[in-house]
C-alpha atoms as a PDB file:
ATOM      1  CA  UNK A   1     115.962   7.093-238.298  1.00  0.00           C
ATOM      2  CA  UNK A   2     117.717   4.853-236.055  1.00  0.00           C
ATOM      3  CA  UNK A   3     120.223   5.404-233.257  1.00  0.00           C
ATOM      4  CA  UNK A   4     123.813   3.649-234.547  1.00  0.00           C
ATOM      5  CA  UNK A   5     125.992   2.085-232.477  1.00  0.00           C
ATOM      6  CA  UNK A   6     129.191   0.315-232.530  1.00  0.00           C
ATOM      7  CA  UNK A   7     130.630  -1.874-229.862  1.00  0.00           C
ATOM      8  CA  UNK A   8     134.016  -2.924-230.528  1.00  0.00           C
ATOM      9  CA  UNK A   9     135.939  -5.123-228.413  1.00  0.00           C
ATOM     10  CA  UNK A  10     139.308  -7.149-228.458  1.00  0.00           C
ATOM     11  CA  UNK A  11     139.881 -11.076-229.133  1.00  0.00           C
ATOM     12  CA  UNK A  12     143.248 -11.982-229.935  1.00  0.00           C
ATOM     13  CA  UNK A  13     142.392 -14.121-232.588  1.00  0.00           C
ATOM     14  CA  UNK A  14     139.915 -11.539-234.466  1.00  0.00           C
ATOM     15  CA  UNK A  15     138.951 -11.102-238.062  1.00  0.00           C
ATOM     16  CA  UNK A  16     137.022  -7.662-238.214  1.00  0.00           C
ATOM     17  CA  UNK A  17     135.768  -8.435-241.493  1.00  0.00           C
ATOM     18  CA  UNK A  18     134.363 -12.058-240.244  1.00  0.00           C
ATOM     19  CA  UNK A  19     133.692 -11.795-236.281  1.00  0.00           C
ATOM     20  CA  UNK A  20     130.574  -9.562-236.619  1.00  0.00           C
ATOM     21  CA  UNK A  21     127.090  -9.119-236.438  1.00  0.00           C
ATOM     22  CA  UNK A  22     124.312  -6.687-236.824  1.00  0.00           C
ATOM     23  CA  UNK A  23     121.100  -6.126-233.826  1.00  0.00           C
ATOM     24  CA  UNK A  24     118.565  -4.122-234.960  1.00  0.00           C
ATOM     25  CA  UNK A  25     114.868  -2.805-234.370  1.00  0.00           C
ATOM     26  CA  UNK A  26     113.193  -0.137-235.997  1.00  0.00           C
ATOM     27  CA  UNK A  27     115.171   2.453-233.464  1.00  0.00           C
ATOM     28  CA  UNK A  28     118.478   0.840-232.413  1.00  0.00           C
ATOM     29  CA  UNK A  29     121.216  -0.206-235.034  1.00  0.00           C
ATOM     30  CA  UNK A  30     124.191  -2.171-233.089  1.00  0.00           C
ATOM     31  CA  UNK A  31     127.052  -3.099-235.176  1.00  0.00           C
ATOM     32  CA  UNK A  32     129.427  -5.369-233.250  1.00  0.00           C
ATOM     33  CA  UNK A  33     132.751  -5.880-234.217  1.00  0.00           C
ATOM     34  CA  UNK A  34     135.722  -7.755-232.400  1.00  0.00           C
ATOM     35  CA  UNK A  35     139.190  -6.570-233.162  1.00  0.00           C
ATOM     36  CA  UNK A  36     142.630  -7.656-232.505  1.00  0.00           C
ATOM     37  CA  UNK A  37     144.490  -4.407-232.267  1.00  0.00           C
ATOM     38  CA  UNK A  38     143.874  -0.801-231.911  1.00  0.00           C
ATOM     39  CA  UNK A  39     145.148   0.151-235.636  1.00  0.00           C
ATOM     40  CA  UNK A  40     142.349  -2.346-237.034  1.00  0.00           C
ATOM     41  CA  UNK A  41     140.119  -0.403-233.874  1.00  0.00           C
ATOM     42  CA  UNK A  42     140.834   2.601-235.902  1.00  0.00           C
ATOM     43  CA  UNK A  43     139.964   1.248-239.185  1.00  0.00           C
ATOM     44  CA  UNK A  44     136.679  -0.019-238.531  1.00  0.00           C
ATOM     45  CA  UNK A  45     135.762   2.673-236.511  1.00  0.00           C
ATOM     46  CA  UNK A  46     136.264   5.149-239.636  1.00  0.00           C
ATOM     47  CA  UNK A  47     134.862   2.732-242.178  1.00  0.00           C
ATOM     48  CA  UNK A  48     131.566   2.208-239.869  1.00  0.00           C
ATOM     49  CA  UNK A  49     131.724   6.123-239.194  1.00  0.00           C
ATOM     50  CA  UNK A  50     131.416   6.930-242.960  1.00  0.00           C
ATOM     51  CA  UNK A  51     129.712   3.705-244.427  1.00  0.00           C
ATOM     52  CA  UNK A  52     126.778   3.546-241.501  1.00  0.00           C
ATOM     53  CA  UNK A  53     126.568   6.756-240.176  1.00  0.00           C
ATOM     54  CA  UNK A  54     128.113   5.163-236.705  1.00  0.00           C
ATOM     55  CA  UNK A  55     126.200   7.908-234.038  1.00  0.00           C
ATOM     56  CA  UNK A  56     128.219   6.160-230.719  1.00  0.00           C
ATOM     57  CA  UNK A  57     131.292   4.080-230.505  1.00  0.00           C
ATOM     58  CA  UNK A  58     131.245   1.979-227.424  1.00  0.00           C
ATOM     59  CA  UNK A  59     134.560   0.422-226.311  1.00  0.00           C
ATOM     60  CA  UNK A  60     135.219  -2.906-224.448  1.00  0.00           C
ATOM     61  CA  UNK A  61     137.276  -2.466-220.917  1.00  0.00           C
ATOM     62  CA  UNK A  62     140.489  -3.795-222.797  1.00  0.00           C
ATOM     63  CA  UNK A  63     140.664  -0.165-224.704  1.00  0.00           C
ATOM     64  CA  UNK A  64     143.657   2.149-222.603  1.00  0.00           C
ATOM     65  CA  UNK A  65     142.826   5.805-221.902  1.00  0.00           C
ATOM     66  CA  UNK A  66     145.352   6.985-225.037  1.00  0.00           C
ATOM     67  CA  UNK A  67     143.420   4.005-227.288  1.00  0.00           C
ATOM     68  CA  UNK A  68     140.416   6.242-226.541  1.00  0.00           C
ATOM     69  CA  UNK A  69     141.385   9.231-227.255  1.00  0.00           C
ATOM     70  CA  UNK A  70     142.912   7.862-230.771  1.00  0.00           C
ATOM     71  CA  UNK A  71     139.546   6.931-231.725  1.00  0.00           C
ATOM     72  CA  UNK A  72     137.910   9.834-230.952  1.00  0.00           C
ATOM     73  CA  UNK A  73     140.120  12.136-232.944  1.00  0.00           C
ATOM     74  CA  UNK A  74     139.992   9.831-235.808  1.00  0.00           C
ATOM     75  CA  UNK A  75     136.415   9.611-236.414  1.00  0.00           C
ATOM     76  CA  UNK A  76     135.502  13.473-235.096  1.00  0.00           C
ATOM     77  CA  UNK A  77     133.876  15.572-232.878  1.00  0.00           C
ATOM     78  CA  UNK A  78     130.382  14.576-233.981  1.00  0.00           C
ATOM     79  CA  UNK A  79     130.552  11.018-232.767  1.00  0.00           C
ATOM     80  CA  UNK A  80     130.360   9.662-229.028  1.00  0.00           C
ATOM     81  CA  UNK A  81     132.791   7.301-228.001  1.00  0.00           C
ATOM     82  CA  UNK A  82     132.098   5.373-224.474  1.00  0.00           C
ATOM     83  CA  UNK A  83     134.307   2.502-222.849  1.00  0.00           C
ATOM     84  CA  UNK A  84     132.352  -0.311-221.067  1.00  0.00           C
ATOM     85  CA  UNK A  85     134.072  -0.437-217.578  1.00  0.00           C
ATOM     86  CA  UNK A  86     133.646  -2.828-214.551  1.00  0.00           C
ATOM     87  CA  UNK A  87     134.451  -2.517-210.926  1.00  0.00           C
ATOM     88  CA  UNK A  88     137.816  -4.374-209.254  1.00  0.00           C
ATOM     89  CA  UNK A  89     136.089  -7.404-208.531  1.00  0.00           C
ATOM     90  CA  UNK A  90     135.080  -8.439-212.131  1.00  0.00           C
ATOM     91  CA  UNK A  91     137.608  -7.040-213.634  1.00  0.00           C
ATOM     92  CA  UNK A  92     139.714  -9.756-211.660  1.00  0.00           C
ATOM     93  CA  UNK A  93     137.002 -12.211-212.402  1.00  0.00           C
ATOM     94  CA  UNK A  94     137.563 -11.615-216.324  1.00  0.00           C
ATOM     95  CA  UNK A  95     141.281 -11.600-216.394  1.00  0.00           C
ATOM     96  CA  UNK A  96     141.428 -14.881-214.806  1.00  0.00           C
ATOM     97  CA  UNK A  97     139.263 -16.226-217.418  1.00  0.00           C
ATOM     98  CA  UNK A  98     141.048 -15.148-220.284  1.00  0.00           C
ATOM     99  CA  UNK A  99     144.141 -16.058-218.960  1.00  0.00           C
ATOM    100  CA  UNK A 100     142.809 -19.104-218.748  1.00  0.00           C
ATOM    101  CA  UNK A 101     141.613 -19.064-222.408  1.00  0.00           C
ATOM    102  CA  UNK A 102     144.704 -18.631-223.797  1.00  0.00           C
ATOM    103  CA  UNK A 103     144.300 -14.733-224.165  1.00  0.00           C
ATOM    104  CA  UNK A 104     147.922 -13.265-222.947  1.00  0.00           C
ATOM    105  CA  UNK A 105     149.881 -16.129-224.204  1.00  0.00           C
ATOM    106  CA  UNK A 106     151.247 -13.472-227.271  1.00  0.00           C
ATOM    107  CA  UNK A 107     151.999 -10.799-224.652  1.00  0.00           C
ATOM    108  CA  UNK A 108     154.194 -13.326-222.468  1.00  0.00           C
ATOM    109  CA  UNK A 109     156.570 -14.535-225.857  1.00  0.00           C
ATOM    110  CA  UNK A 110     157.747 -10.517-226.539  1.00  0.00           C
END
C-alpha cells in the first residue's frame, strides 16, 4: 500500500478539476492540486479524502491558521494535515514575485 498525499496550494486563476497531476512510485502517491479559494480547498480535500484514501494533506504557505484548522475538521481526525512554511526572507522573496505576476491584483479592486 502506498503512502497518499495531497499538496494543495493557491493560484488565483485555478481550475481544481484541470490544474493537477499525479507522482507516484510503488510507495508514495502525491496528488497535487492548485486551488483558488479555501471553500474549493475544502472540497477537494473531502473528495480526495474519500475517493483516494488521502493519508496527509499538505498545505502551501498561502493557507491562514483558521484555513487550517477548517480542513482538518472537515476531513477528520484520521488524516494529517501539514502547511509548507518558509522563513522571513523567502517569504519576502515570493511575495514580490507574485506581486509581480499579477497575483493580488483581485485583492487590491475590493
Amino acid at each position: 500500500m502506498a503512502f497518499k498525499v495531497a499538496f494543495l496550494a493557491h493560484a488565483p486563476d485555478a481550475e481544481p478539476e484541470k490544474h493537477r497531476c499525479l507522482v507516484e512510485t510503488s510507495k508514495y502517491k502525491l496528488f497535487v492540486v492548485l486551488v483558488k479559494n479555501q471553500s474549493q480547498a475544502i472540497e477537494v480535500c473531502k473528495k480526495l479524502v474519500k475517493e483516494e484514501g488521502i493519508h496527509s494533506i499538505l498545505l502551501c504557505p498561502g493557507f491562514t491558521h483558521r484555513d487550517i484548522a477548517d480542513i482538518a475538521e472537515a476531513v477528520g481526525k484520521n488524516v494529517a494535515v501539514a502547511v509548507a512554511r518558509g522563513d522571513g526572507p523567502s517569504s519576502r522573496v515570493s511575495k514580490e514575485i507574485m506581486k509581480k505576476e499579477g497575483w493580488f491584483k483581485e485583492l487590491n479592486q475590493n
